[in-house]
C-alpha atoms as a PDB file:
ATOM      1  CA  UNK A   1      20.784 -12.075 -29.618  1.00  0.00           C
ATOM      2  CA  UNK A   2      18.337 -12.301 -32.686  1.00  0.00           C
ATOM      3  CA  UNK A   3      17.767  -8.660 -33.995  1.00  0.00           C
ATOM      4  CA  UNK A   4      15.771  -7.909 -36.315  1.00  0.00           C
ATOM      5  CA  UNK A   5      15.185  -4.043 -35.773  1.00  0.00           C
ATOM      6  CA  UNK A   6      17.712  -3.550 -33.572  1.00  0.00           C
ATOM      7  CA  UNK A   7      20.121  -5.723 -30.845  1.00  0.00           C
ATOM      8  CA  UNK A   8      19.510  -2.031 -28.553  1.00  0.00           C
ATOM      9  CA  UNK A   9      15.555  -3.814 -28.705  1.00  0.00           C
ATOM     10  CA  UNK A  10      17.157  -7.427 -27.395  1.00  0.00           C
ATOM     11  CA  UNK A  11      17.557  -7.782 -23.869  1.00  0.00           C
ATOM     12  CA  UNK A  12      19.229 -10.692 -22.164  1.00  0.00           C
ATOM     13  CA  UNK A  13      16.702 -11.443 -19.518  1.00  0.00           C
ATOM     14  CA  UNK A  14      13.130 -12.203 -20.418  1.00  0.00           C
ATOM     15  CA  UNK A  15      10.775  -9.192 -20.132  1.00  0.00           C
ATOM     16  CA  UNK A  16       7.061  -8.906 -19.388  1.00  0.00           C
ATOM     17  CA  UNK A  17       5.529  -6.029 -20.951  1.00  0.00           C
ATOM     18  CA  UNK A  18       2.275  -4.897 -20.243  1.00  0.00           C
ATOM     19  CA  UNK A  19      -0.332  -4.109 -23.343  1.00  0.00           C
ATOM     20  CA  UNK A  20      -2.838  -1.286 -23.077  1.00  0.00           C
ATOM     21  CA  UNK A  21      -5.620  -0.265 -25.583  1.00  0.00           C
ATOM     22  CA  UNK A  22      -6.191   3.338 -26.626  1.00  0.00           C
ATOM     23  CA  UNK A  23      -9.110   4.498 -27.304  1.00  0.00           C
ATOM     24  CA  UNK A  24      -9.583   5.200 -31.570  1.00  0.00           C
ATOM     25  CA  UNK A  25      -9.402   9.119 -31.319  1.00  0.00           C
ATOM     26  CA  UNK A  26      -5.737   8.669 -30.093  1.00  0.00           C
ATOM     27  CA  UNK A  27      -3.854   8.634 -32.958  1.00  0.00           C
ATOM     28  CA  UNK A  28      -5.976   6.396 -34.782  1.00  0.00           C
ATOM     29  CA  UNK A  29      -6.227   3.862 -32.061  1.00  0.00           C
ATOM     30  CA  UNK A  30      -3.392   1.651 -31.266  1.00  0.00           C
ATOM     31  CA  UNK A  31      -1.826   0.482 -27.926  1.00  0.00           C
ATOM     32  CA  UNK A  32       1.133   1.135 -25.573  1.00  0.00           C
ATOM     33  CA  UNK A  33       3.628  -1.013 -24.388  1.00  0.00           C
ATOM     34  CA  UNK A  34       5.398  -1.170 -20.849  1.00  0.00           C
ATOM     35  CA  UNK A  35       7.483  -2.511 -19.123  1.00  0.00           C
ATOM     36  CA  UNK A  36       6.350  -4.130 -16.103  1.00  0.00           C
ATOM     37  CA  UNK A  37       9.378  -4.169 -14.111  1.00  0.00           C
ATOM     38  CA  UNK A  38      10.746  -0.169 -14.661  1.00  0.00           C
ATOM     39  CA  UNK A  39       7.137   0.957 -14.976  1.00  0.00           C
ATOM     40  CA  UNK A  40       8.133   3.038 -18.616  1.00  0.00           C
ATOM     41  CA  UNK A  41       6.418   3.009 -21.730  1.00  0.00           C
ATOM     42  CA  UNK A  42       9.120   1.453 -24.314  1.00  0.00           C
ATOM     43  CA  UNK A  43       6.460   1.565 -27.348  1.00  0.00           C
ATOM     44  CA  UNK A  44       3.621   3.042 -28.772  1.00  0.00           C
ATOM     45  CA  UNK A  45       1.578   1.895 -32.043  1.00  0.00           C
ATOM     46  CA  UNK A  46      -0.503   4.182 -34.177  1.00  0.00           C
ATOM     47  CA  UNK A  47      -3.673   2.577 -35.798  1.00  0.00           C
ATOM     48  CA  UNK A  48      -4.796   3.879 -38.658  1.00  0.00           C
ATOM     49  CA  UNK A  49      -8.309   5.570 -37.107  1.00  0.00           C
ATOM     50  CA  UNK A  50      -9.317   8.927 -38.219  1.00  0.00           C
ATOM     51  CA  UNK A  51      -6.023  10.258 -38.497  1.00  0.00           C
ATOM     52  CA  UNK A  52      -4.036   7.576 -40.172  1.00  0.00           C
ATOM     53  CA  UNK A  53      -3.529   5.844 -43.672  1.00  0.00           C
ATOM     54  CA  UNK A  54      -5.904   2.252 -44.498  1.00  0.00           C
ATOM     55  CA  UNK A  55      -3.860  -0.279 -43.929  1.00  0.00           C
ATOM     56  CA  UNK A  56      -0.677   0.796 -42.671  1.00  0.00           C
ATOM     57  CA  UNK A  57       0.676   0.862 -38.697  1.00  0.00           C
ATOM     58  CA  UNK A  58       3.594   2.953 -37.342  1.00  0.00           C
ATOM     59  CA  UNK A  59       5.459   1.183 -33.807  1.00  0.00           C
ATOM     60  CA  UNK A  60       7.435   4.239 -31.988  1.00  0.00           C
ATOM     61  CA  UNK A  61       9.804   4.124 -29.443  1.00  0.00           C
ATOM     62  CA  UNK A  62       8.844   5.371 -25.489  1.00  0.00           C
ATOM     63  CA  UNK A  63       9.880   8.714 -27.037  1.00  0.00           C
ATOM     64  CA  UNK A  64       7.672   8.551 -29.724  1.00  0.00           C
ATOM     65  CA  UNK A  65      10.522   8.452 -32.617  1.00  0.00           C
ATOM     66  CA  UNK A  66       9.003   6.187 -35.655  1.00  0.00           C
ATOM     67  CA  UNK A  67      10.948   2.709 -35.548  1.00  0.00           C
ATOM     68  CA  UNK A  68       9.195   0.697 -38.096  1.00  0.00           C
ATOM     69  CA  UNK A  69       6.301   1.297 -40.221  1.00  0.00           C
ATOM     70  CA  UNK A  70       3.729  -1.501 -41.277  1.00  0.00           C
ATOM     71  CA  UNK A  71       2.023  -1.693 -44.591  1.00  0.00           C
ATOM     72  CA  UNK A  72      -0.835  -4.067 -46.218  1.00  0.00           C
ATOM     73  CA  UNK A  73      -0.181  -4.594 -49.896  1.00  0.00           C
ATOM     74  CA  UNK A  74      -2.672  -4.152 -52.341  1.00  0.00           C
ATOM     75  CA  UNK A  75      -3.968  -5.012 -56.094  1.00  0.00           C
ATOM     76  CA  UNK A  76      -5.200  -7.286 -58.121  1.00  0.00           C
ATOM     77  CA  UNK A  77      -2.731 -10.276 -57.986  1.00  0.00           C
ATOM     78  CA  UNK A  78      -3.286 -10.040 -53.715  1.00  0.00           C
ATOM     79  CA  UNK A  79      -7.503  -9.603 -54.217  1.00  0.00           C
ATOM     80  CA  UNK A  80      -6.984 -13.384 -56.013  1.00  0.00           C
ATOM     81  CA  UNK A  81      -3.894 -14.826 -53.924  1.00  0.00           C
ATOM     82  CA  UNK A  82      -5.305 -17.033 -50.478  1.00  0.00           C
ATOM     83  CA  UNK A  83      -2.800 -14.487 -48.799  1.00  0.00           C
ATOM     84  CA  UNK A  84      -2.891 -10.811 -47.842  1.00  0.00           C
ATOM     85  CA  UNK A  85       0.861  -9.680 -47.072  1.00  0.00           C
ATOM     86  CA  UNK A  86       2.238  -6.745 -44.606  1.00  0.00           C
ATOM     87  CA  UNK A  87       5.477  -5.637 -45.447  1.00  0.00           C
ATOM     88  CA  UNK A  88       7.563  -4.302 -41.990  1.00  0.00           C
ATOM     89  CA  UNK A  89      10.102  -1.459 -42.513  1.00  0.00           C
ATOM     90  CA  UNK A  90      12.339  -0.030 -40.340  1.00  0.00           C
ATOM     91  CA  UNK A  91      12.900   4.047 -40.664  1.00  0.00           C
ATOM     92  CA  UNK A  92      16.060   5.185 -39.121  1.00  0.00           C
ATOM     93  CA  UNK A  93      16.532   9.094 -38.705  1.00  0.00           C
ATOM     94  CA  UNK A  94      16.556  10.452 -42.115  1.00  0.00           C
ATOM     95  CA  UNK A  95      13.291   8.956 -43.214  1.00  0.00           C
ATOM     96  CA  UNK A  96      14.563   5.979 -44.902  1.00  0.00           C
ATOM     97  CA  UNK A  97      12.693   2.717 -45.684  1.00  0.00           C
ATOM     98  CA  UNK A  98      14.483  -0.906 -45.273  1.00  0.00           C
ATOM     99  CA  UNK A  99      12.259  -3.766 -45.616  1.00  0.00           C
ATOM    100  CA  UNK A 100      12.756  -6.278 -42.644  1.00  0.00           C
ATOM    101  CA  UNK A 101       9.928  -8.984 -42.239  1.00  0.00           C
ATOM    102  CA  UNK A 102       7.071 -10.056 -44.634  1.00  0.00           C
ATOM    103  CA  UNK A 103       4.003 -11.609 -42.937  1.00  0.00           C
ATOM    104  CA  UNK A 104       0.991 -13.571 -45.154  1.00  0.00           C
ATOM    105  CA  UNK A 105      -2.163 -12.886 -44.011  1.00  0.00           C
ATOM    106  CA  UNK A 106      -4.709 -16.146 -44.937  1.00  0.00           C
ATOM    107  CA  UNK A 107      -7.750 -14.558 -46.861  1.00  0.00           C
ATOM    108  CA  UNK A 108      -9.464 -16.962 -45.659  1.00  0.00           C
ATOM    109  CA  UNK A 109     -11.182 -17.862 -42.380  1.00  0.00           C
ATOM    110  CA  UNK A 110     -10.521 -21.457 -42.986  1.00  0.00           C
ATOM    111  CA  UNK A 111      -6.867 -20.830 -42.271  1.00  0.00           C
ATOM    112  CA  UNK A 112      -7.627 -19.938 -38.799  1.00  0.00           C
ATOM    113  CA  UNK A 113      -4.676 -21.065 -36.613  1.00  0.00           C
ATOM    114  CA  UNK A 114      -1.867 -22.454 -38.927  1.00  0.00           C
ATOM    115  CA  UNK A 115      -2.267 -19.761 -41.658  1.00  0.00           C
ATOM    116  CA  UNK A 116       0.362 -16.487 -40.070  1.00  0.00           C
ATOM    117  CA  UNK A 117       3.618 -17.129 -40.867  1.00  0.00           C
ATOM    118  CA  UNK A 118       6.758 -14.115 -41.241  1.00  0.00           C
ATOM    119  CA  UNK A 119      10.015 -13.997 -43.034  1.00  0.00           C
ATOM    120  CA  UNK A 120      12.945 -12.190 -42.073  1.00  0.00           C
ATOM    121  CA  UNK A 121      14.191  -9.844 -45.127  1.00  0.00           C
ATOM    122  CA  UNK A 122      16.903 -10.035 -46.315  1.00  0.00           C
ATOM    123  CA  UNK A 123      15.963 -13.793 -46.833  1.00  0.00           C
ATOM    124  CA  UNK A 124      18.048 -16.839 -45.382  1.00  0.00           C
ATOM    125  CA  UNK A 125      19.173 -19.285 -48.145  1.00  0.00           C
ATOM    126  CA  UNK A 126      18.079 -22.601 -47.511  1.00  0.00           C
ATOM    127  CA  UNK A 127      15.218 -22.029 -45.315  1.00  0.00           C
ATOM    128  CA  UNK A 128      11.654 -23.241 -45.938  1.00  0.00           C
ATOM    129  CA  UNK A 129      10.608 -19.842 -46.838  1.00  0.00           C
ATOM    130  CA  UNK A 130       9.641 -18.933 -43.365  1.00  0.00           C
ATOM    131  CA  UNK A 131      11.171 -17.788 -40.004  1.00  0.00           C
ATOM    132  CA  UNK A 132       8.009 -17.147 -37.465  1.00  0.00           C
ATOM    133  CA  UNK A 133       5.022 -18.699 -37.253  1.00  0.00           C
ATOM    134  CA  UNK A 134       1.395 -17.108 -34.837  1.00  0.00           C
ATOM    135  CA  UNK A 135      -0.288 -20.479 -32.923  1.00  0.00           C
ATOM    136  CA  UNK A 136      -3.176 -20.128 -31.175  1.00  0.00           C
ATOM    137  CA  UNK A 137      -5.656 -17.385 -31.500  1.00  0.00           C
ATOM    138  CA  UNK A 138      -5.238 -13.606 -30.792  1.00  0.00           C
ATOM    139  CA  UNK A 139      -8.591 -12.417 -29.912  1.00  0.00           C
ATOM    140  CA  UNK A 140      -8.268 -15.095 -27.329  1.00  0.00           C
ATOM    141  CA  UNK A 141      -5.309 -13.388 -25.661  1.00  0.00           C
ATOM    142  CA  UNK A 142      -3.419 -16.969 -26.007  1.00  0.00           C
ATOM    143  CA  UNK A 143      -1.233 -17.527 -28.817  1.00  0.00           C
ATOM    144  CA  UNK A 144       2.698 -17.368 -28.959  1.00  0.00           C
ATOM    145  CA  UNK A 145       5.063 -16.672 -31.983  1.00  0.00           C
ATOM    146  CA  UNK A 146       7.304 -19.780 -32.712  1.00  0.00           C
ATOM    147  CA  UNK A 147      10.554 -19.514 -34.787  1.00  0.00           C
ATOM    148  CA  UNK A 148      11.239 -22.468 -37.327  1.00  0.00           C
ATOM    149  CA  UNK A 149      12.404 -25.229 -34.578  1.00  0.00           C
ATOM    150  CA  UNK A 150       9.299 -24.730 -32.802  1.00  0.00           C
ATOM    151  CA  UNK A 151      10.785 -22.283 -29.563  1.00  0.00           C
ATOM    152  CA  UNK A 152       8.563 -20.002 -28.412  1.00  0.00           C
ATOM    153  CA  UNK A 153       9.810 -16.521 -28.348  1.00  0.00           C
ATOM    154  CA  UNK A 154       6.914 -14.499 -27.838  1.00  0.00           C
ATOM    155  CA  UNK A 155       4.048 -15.262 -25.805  1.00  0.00           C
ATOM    156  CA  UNK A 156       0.559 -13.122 -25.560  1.00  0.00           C
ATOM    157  CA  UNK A 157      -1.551 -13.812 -22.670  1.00  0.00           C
ATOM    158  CA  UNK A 158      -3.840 -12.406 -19.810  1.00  0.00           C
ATOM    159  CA  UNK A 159      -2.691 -12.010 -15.669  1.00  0.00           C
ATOM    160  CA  UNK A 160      -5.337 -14.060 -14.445  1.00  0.00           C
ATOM    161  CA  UNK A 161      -6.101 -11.413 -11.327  1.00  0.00           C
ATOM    162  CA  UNK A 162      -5.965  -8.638 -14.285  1.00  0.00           C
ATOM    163  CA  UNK A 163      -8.432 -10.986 -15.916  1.00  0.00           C
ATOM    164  CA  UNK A 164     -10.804 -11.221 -12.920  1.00  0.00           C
ATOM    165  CA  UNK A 165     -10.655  -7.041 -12.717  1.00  0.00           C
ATOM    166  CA  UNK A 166     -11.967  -6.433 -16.515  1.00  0.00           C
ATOM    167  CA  UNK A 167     -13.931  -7.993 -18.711  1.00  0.00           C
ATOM    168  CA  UNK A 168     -12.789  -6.667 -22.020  1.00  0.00           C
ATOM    169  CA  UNK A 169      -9.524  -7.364 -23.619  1.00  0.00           C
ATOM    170  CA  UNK A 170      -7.942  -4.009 -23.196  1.00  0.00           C
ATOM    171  CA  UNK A 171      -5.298  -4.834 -21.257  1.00  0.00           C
ATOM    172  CA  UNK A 172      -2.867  -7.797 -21.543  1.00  0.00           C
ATOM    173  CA  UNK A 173       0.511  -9.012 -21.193  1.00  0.00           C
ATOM    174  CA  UNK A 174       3.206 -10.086 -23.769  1.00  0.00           C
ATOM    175  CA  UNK A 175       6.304 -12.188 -22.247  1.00  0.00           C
ATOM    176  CA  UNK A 176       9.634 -11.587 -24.727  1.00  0.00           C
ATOM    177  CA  UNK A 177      12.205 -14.488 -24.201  1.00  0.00           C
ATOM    178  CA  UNK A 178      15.538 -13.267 -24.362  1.00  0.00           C
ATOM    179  CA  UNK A 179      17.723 -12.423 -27.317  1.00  0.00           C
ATOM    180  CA  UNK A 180      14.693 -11.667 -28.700  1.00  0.00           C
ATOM    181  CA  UNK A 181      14.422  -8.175 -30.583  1.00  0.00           C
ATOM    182  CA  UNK A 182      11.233  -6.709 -28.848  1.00  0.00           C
ATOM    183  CA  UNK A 183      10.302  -3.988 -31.611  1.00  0.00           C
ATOM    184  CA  UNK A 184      10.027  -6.626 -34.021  1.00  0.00           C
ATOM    185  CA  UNK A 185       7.389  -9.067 -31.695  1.00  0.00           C
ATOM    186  CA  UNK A 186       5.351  -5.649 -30.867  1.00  0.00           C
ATOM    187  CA  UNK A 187       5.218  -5.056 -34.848  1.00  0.00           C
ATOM    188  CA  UNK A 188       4.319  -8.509 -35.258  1.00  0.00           C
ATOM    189  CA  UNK A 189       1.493  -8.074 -32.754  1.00  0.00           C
ATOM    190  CA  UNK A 190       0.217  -4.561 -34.504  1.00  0.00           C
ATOM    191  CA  UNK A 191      -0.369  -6.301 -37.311  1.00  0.00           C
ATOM    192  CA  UNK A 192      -2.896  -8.970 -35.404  1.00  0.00           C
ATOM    193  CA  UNK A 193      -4.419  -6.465 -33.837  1.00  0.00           C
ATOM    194  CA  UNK A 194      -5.121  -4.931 -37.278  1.00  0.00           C
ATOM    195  CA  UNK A 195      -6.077  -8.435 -39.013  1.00  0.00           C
ATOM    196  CA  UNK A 196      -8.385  -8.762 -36.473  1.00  0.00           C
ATOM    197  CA  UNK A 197     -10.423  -5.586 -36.539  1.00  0.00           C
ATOM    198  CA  UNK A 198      -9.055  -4.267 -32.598  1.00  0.00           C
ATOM    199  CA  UNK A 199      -7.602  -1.543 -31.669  1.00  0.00           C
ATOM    200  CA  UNK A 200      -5.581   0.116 -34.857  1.00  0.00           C
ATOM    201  CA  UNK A 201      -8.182  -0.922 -37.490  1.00  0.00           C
ATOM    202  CA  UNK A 202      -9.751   1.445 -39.243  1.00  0.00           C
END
């Protein structure tokens, strides 16, 4: 088990969950997440749209409870860095903040495939200053996150027959390995959809 959010997130079977698009005046945008097997929603993510806050994302539970809240730093010292950086934070029940992953954003376009990596707060000693790392390309529906060993424990795709059916990228698939906290890869995956102007951008 590897959580990050929570181990009640980490299941010990893989799990396909299914990734569906809302349209902007829901909640700013944003998708839903279920699972394909029990047919449930297990999360929803707010974009930031017309009712939301610039630069920030909020993943809820299938009940709609606020699990962890995303948030694009700002200022002068990020407006000159190469990197933009989210900052992930859990919320438990009384409101409170505890930062649990950092993610750089590249600034620039020239750090297309290689330039996503996230850290797991609190930070590891001896580590290369990195946990997670996006290959491939999300617009493309085909890129995986890969821990530090280079396992794949997240992977985004398309069902090729769903594929055939639509021509837009509103719907897609996301296959969790197991052990693997689940909040933490769909919180992950908010913030691509952000970086990349879909769904929960504003």
């Amino acid at each position: 088990m590897m959580p990050v959010i929570s181990k009640m997130y980490c299941s010990s079977s893989q799990k396909v969950l299914g990734v569906r698009r809302r349209p902007h005046v829901v909640n700013g945008g944003g998708f839903v997440v279920t699972d394909c097997s029990a047919q449930r929603v297990v999360f929803k993510v707010d974009g930031c749209g017309i009712h939301g806050t610039k630069d920030q994302l909020i993943l809820r539970d299938g009940e709609g409870d606020a699990l962890l809240l995303m948030r694009r730093k700002g200022g002068m010292v990020e407006a000159l860095s190469i990197y933009k950086k989210w900052k992930g934070y859990s919320l438990n029940y009384e409101g409170s903040q505890t930062l649990v992953f950092s993610l750089k954003e590249p600034n620039s376009c020239f750090v297309k495939n290689n330039g996503i990596r996230i850290s797991i707060e609190p930070r590891a000693a001896g580590n290369k200053g990195w946990d997670f790392e996006i290959r491939g390309y999300f617009p493309d529906r085909n890129c995986s996150i890969v821990d530090i060993r280079g396992n794949v424990i997240a992977q985004v795709g398309v069902n090729k027959e769903v594929e055939k059916l639509m021509e837009s990228k509103d719907l897609y698939n996301v296959v969790v390995k197991p052990g693997m906290d689940q909040a933490f890869v769909f919180g992950v995956i908010a913030v691509l959809d952000y970086i990349h102007g879909e769904s929960t951008y504003c």
